[in-house]
C-alpha atoms as a PDB file:
ATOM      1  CA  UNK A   1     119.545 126.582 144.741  1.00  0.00           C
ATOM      2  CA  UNK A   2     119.433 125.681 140.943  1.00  0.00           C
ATOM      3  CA  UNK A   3     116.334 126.657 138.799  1.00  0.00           C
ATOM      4  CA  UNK A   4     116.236 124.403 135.681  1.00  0.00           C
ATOM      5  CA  UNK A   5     114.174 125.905 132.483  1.00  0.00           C
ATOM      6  CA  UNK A   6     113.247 123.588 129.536  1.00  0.00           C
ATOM      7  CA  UNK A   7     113.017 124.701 126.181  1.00  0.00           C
ATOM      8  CA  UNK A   8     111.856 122.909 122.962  1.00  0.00           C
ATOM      9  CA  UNK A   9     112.838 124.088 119.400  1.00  0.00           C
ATOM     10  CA  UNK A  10     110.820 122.565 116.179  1.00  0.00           C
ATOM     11  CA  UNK A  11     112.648 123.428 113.109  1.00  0.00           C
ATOM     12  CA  UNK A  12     110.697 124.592 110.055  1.00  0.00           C
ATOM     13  CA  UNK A  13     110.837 121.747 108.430  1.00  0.00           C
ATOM     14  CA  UNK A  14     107.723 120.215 109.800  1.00  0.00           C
ATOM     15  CA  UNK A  15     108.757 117.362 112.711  1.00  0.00           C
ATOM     16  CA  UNK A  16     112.889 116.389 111.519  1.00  0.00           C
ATOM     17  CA  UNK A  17     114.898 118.547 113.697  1.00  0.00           C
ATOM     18  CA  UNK A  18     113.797 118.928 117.313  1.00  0.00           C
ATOM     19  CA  UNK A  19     115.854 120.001 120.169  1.00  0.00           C
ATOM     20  CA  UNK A  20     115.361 120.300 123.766  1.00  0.00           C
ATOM     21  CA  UNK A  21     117.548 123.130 125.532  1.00  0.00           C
ATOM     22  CA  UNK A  22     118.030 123.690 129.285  1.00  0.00           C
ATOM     23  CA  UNK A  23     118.900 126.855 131.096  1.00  0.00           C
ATOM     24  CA  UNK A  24     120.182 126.063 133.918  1.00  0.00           C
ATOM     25  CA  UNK A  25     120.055 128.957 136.576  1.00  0.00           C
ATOM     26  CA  UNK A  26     122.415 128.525 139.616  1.00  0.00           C
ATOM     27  CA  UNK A  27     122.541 131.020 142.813  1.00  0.00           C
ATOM     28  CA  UNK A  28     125.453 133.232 141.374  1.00  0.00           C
ATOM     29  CA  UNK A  29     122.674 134.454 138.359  1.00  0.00           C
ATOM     30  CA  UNK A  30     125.387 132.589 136.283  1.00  0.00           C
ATOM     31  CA  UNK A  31     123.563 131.229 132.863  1.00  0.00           C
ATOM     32  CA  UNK A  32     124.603 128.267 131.345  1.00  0.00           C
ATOM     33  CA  UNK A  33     122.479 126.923 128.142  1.00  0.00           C
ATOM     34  CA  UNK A  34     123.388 122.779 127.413  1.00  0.00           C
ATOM     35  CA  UNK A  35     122.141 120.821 124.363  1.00  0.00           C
ATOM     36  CA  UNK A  36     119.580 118.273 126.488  1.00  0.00           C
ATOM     37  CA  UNK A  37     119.219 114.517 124.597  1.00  0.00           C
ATOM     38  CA  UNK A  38     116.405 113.738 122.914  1.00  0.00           C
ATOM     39  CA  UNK A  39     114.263 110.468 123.585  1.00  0.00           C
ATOM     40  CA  UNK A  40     111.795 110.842 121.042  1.00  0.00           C
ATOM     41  CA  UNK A  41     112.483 109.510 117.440  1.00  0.00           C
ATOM     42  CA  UNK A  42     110.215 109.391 114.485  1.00  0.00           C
ATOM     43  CA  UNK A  43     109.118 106.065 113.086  1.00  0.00           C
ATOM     44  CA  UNK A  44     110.871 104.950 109.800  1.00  0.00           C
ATOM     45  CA  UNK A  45     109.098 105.047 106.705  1.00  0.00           C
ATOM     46  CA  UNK A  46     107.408 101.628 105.811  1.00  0.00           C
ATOM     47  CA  UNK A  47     108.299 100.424 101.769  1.00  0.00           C
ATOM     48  CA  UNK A  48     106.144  97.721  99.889  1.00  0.00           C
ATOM     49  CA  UNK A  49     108.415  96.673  97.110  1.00  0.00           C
ATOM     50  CA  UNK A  50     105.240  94.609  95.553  1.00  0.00           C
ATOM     51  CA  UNK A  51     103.203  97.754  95.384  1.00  0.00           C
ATOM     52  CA  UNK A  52     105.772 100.610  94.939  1.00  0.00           C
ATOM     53  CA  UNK A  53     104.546 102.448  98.156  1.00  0.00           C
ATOM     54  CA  UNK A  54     105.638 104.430 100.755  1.00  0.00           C
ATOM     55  CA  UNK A  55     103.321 104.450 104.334  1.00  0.00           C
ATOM     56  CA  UNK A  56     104.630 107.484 106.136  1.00  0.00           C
ATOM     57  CA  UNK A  57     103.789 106.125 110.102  1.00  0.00           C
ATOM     58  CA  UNK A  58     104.148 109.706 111.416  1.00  0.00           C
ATOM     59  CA  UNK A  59     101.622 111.572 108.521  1.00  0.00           C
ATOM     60  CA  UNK A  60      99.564 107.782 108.361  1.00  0.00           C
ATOM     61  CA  UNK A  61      99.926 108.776 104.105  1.00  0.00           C
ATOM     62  CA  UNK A  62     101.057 106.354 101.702  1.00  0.00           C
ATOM     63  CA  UNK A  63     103.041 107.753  99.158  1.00  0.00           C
ATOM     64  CA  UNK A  64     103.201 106.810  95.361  1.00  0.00           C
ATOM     65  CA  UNK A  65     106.905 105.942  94.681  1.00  0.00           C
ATOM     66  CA  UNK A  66     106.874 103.341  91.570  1.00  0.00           C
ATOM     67  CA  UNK A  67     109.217 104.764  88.434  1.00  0.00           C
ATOM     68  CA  UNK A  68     106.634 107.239  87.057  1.00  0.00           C
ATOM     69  CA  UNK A  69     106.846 109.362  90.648  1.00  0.00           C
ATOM     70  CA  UNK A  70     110.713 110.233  88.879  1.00  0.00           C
ATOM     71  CA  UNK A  71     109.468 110.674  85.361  1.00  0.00           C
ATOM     72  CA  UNK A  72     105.863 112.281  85.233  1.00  0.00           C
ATOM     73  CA  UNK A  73     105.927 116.477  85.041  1.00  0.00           C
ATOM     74  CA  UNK A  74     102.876 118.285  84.671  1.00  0.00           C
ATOM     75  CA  UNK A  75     101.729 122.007  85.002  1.00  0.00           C
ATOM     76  CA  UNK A  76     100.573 122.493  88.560  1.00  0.00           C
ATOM     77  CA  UNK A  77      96.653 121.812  86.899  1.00  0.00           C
ATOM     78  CA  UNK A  78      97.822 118.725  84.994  1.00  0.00           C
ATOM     79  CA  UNK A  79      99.443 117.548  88.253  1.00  0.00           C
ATOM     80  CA  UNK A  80      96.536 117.718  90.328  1.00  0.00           C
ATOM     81  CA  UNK A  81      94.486 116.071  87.387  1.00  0.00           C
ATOM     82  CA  UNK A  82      97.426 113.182  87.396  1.00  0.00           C
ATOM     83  CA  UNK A  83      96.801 112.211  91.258  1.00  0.00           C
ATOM     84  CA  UNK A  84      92.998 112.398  90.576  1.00  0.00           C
ATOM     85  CA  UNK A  85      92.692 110.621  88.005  1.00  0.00           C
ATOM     86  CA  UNK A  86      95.149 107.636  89.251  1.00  0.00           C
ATOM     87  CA  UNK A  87      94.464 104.036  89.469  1.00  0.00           C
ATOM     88  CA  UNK A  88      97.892 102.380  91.435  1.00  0.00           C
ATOM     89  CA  UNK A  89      98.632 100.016  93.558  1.00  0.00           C
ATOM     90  CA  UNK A  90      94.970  98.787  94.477  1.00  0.00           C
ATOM     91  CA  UNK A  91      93.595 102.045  95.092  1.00  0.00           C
ATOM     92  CA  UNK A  92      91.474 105.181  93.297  1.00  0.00           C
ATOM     93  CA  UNK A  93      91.511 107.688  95.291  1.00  0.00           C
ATOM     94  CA  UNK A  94      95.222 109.639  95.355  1.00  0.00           C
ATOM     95  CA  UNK A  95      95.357 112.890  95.200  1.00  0.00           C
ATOM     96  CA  UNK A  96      98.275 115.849  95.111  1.00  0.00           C
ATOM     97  CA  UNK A  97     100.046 116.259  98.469  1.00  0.00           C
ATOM     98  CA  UNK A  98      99.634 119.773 100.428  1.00  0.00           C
ATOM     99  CA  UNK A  99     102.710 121.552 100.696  1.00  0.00           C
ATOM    100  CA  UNK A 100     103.038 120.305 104.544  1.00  0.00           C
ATOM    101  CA  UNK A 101     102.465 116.398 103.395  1.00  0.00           C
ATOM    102  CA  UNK A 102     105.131 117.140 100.892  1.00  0.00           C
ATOM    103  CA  UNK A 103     107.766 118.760 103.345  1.00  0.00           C
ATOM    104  CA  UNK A 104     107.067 115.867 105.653  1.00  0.00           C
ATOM    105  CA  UNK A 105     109.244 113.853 103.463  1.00  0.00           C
ATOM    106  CA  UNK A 106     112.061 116.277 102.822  1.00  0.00           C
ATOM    107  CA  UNK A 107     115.473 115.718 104.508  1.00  0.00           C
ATOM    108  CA  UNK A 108     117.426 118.559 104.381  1.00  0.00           C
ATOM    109  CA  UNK A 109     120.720 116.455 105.887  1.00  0.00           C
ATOM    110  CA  UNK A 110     120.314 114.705 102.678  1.00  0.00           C
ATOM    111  CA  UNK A 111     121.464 116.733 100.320  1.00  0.00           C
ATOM    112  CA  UNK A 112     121.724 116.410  97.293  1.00  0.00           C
ATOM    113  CA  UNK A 113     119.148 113.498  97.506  1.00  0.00           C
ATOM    114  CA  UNK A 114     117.108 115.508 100.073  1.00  0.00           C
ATOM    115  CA  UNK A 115     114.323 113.069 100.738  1.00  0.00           C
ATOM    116  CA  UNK A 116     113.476 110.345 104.028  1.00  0.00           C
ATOM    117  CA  UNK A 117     115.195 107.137 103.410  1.00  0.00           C
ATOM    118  CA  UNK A 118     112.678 104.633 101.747  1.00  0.00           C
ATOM    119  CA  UNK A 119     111.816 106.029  98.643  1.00  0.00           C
ATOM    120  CA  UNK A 120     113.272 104.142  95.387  1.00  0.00           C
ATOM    121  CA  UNK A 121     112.058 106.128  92.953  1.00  0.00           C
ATOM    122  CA  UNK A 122     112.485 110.325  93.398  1.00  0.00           C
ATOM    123  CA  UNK A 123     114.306 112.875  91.135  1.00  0.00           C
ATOM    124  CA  UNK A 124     116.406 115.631  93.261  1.00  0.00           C
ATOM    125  CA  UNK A 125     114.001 118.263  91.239  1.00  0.00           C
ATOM    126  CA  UNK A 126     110.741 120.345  91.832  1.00  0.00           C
ATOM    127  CA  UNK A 127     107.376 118.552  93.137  1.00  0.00           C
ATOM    128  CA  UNK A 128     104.087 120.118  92.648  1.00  0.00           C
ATOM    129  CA  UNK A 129     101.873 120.341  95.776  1.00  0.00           C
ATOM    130  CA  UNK A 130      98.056 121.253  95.999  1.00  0.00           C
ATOM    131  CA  UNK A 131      98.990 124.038  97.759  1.00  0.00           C
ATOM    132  CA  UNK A 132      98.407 127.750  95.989  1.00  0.00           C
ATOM    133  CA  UNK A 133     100.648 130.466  96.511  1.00  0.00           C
ATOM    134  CA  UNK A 134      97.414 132.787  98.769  1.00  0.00           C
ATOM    135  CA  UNK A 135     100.089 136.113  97.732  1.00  0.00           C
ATOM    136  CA  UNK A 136      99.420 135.391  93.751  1.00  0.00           C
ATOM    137  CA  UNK A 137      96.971 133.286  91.906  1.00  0.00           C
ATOM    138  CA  UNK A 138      98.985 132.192  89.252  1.00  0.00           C
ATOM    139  CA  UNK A 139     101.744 130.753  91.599  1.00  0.00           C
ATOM    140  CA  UNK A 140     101.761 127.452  93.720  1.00  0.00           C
ATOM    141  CA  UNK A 141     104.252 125.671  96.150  1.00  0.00           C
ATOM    142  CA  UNK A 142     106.503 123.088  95.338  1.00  0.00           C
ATOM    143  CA  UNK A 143     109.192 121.338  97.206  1.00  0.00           C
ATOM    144  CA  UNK A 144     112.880 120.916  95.634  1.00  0.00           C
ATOM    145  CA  UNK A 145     114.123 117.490  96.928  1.00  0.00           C
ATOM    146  CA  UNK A 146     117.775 118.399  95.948  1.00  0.00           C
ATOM    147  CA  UNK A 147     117.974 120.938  98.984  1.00  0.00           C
ATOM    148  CA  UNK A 148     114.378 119.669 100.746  1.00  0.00           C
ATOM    149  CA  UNK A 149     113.542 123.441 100.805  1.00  0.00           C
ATOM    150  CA  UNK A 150     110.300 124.839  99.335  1.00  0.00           C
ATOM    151  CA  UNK A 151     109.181 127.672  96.975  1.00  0.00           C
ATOM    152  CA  UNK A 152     106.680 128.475  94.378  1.00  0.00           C
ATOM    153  CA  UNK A 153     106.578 128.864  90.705  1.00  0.00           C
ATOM    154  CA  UNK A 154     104.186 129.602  88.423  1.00  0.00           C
ATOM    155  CA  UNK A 155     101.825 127.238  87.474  1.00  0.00           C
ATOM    156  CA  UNK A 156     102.287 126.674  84.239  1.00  0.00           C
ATOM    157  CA  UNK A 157     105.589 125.760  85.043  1.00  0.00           C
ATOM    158  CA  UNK A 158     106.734 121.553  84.682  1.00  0.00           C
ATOM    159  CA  UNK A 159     107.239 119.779  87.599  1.00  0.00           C
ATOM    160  CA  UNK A 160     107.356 116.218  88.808  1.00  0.00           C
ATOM    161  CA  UNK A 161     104.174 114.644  90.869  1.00  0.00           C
ATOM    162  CA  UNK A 162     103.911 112.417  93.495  1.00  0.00           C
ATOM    163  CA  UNK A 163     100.436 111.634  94.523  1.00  0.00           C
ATOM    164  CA  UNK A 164      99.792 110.720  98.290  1.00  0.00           C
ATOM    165  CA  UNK A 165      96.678 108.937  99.414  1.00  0.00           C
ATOM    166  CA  UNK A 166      95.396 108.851 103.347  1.00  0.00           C
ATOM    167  CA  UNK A 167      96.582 105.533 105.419  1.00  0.00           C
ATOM    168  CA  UNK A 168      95.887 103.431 108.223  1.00  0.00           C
END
């Protein structure tokens, strides 16, 4: 008689790595662990070339990602202001990513361009997100996009922004 146990692992990284594991469990008590295929992929990122966006089908966010999403750097405040306060690509009402939306698009297998395929315009540096460090006020989370890995400064520090915007 063989018992078969499933198990799922989801990676840190928010959605990019999962993996399926069996245990297989035969009569001798004998354990035997096998890598078991995934089906499921995640739907590529959609680009508009006309309007220098990014939809994300997975987060439904469309992402900012004409030249000054590699050139813009503002204190954490400033970059929040930034995505407020822009008027791109048809619409008014972007805003600064959470540090989820923001890991979303982070590809660690990447490196040193650690970001989904699709985007033309990125800087392997620092992003702000919205996000506040909750373990000290004057910190907030960013994502580097040279590794894909997130930490957070403080926020007077510069670094670039990337405003999102909710999709379809």
């Amino acid at each position: 008689m063989k018992k078969t146990l499933t198990l799922l692992t989801l990676s840190f990284s928010l959605f990019t790595n999962l993996s399926a594991y069996e245990i297989i469990i035969d009569k001798t008590l004998k354990v035997k662990q096998e890598k078991a295929k995934s089906s499921y992929t995640y739907p590529a990122l959609q680009r508009d070339d006309t309007k220098e966006i990014v939809y994300d089908p997975s987060s439904k966010l469309i992402w900012q990602d004409n030249s000054a999403a590699k050139s813009t750097k503002r204190d954490w405040e400033g970059a929040k202001s930034y995505c407020r306060d822009l008027s791109f690509a048809s619409f008014s009402d972007w805003r600064l990513p959470t540090i989820k939306e923001l890991e979303s698009i982070s590809d660690y297998s990447r490196y040193p361009n650690a970001y989904k395929k699709g985007f033309k315009n990125f800087t392997s540096s620092s992003y702000w997100s919205s996000s506040p460090d909750v373990s000290n006020s004057s910190d907030a989370w960013l994502v580097y996009f040279k590794s894909g890995y997130s930490d957070y400064d403080g926020k007077s520090s510069k670094g670039y922004v990337r405003c999102a915007r909710a999709g379809q």
